[in-house]
Protein backbone atom coordinates (compact mmCIF):
# COMPACT_ATOMS: atom_id res chain seq x y z
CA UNK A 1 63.52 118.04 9.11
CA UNK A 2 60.20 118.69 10.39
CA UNK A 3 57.02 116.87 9.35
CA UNK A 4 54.77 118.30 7.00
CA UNK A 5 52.74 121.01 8.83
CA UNK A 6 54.50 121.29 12.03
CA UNK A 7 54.19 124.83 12.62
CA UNK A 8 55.31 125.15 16.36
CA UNK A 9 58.98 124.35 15.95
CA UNK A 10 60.49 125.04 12.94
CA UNK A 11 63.94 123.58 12.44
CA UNK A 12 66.48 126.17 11.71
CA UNK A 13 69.84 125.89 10.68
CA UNK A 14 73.04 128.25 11.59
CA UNK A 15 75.89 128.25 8.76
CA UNK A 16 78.32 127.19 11.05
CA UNK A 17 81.80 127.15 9.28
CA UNK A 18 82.41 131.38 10.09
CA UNK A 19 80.65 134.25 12.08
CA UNK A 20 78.79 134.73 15.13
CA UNK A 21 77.25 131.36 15.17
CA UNK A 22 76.29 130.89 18.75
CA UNK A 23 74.77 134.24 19.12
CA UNK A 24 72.43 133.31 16.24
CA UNK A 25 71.54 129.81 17.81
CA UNK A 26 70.46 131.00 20.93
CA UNK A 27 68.42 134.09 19.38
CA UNK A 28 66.66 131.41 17.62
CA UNK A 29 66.01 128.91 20.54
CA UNK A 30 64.86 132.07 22.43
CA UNK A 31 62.10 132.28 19.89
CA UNK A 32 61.25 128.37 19.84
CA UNK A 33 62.84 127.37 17.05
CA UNK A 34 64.88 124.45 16.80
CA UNK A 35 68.60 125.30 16.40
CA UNK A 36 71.08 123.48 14.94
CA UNK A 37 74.56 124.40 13.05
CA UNK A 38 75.15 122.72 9.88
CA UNK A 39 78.54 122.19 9.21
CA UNK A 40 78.07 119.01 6.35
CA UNK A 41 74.96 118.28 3.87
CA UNK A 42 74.04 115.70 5.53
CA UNK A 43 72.87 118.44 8.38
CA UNK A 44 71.35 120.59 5.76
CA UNK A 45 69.29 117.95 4.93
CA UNK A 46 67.33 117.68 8.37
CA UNK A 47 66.63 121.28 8.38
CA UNK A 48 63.93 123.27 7.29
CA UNK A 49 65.62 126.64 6.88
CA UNK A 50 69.06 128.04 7.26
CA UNK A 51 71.05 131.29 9.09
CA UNK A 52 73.38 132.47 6.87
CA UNK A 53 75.66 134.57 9.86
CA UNK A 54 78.36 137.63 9.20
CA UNK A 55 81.85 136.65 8.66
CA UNK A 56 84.25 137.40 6.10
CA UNK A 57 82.12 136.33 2.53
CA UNK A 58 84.93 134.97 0.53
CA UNK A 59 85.90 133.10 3.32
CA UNK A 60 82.52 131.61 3.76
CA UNK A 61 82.23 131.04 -0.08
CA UNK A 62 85.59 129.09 0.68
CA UNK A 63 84.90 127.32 3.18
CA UNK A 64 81.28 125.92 1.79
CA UNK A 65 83.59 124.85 -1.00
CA UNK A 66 85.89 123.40 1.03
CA UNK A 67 82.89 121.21 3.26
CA UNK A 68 81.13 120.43 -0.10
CA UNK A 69 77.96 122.53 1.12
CA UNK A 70 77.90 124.98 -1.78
CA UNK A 71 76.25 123.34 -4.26
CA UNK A 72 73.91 121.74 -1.66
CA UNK A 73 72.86 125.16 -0.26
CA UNK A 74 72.31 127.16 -3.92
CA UNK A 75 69.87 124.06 -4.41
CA UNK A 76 67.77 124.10 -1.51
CA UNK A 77 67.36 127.67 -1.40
CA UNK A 78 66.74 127.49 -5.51
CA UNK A 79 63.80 125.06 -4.52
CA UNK A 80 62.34 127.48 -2.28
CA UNK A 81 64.06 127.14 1.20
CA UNK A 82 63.80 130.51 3.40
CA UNK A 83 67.06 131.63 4.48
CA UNK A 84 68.35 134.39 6.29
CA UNK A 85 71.44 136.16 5.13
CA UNK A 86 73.14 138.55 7.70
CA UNK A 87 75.86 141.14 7.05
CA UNK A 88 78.05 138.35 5.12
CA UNK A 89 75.31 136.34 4.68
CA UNK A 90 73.25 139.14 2.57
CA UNK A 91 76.13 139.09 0.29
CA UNK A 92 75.93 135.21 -0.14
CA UNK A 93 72.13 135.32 -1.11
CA UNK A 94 72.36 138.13 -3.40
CA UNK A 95 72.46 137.65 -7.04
CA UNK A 96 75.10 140.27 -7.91
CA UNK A 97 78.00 141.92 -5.44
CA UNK A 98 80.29 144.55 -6.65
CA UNK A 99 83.98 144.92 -4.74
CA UNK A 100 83.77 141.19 -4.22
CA UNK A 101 87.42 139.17 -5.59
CA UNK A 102 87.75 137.57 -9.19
CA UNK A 103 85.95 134.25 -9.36
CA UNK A 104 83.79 135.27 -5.94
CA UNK A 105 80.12 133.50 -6.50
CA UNK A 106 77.36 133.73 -4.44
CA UNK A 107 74.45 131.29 -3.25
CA UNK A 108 71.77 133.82 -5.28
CA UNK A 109 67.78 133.51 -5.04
CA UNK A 110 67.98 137.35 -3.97
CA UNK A 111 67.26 139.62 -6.51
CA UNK A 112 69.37 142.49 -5.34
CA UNK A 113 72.66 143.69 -6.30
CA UNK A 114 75.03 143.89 -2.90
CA UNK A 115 78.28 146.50 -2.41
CA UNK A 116 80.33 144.44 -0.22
CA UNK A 117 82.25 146.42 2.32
CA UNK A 118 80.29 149.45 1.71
CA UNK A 119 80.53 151.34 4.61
CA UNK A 120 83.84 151.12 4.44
CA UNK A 121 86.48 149.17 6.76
CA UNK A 122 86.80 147.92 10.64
CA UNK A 123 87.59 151.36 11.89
CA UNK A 124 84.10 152.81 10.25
CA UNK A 125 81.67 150.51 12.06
CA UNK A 126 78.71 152.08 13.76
CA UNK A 127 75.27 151.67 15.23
CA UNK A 128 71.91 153.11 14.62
CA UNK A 129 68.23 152.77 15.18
CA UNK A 130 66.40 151.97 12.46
CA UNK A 131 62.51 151.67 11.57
CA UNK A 132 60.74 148.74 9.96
CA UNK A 133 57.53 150.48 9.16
CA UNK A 134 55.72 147.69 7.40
CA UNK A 135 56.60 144.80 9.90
CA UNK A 136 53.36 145.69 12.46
CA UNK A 137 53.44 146.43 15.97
CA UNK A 138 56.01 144.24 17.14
CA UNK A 139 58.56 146.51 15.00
CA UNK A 140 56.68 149.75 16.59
CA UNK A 141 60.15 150.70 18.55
CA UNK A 142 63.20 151.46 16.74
CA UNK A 143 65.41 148.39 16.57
CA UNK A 144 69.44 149.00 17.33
CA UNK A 145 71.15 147.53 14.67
CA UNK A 146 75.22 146.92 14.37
CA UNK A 147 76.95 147.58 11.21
CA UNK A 148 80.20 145.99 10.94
CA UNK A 149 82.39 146.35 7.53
CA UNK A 150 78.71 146.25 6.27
CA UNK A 151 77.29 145.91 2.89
CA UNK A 152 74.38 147.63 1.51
CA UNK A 153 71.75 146.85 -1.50
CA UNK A 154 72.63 149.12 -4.77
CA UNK A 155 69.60 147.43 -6.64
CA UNK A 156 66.48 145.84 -6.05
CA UNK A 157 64.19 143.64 -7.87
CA UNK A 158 61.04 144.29 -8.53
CA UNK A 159 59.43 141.73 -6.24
CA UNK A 160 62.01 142.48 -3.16
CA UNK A 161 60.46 144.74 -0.41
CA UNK A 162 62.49 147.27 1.23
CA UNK A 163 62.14 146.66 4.79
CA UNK A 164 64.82 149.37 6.05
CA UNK A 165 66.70 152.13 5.34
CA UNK A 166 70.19 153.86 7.10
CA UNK A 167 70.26 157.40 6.59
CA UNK A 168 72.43 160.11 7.33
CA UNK A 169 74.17 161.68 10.83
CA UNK A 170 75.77 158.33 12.24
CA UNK A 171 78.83 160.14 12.24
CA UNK A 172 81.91 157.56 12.00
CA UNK A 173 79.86 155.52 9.52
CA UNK A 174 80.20 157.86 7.19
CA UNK A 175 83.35 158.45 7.22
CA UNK A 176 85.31 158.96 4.01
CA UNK A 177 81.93 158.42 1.64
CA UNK A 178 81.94 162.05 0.45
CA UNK A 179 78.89 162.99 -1.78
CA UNK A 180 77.09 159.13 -0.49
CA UNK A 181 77.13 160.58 3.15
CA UNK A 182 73.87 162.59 2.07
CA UNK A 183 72.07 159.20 0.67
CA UNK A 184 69.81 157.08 2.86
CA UNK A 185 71.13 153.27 1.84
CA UNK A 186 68.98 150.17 2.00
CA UNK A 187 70.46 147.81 4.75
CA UNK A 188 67.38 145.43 5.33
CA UNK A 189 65.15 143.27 2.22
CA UNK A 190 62.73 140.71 2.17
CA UNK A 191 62.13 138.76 -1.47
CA UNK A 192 59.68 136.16 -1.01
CA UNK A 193 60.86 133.38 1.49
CA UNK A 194 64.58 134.97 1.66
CA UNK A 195 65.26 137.81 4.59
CA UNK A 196 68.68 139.77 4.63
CA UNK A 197 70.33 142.64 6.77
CA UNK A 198 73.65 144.25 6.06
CA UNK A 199 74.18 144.69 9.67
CA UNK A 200 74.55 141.80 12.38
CA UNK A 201 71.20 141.44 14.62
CA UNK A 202 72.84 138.88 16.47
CA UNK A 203 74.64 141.03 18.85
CA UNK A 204 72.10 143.63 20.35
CA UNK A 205 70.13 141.00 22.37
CA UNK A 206 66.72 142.08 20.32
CA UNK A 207 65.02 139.01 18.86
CA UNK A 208 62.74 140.76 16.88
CA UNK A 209 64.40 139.59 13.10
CA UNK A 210 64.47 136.17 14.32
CA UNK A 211 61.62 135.68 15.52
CA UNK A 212 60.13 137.29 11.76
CA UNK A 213 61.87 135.12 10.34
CA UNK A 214 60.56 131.78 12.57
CA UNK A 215 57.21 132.84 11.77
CA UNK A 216 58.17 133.25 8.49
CA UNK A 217 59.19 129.42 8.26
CA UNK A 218 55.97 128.43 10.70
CA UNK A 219 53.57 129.84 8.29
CA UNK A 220 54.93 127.31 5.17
């Protein structure tokens, strides 16, 4: 883990039991972090922040279970770790999930509730632009984002900030919603040290989320 005020390399790690992990580990070397996957607790324990990736959440909920990194994880982000839940990894951090399987739990510290699989199945994935209005300059262009079996946010708490909303003509992503097709749907949330996107900003090549969220852990 980093010293106590080192600001200029954070040490981030990558979930790395499912998902894209390589594609998140070099988005966050490309914006100086330190990268690492973390596989066993004794990993977690020399990092200062973790990349939850997509995947396939009850097999990540599984498969923390299985490594004994569950109960590790729900601690250190319960004492205030910032962590970055993608597509998957939104559902793990949320608090609540609706269409998950009996006895599904999550890591929690996000005060959202999460529709897993919202969008609907494999064949419905899409792509869009999407804004982030109150993320400055550096968010000034639309960023492409990839939505794959993707979840969106139902609820939020009162102390999460919306960062960005889906809304409607993308077409095949909509397919089969019927009367939600017309809704805009929050896909991207910030509550306090804990970032989360329904889709997967590990595959566009834009390393504008990661590199929020490094500054987000430089700035501790």
């Amino acid at each position: 883990m980093a010293p106590p005020g080192d600001v200029v390399k954070p040490v981030i790690g990558v979930f790395a039991l499912q998902g894209n992990v390589r594609e998140h580990l070099a988005m966050l070397t490309a914006v100086g972090a330190d990268a690492r996957p973390v596989r066993r607790e004794s990993e977690l324990a020399q990092v200062d922040a973790m990349v939850l990736p997509g995947g396939e959440s009850t097999t990540m909920y599984k498969l923390a279970r299985s490594f004994e990194l569950f109960e590790p994880l729900q601690k250190r982000i319960a004492d205030g770790m910032p962590a970055f839940g993608t597509c998957a990894g939104m559902i793990m951090l949320a608090n609540e999930i609706t269409g998950g399987i009996d006895g599904q739990e999550t890591l929690g510290g996000l005060d959202v509730t999460v529709r897993r699989n919202a969008f609907g199945r494999q064949v419905d994935s899409f792509e869009a632009d999407l804004e982030f209005p109150d993320l400055g300059p550096t968010f000034a262009t639309p960023y492409h984002a990839v939505f794959i079996r993707a979840p969106w946010v139902e609820r939020v708490g009162a102390d999460v900030q919306v960062l960005s909303r889906v809304g409607t003509g993308l077409g095949a992503g909509w397919a089969g919603l019927g009367p939600e097709a017309g809704r805009s749907r929050i896909v991207a949330v910030r509550h306090d040290r804990l970032l989360a996107t329904s889709f997967h900003p590990e595959m566009t090549g834009d390393v504008r989320l990661h590199g929020y969220f490094a500054e987000l852990v430089r700035g501790l």
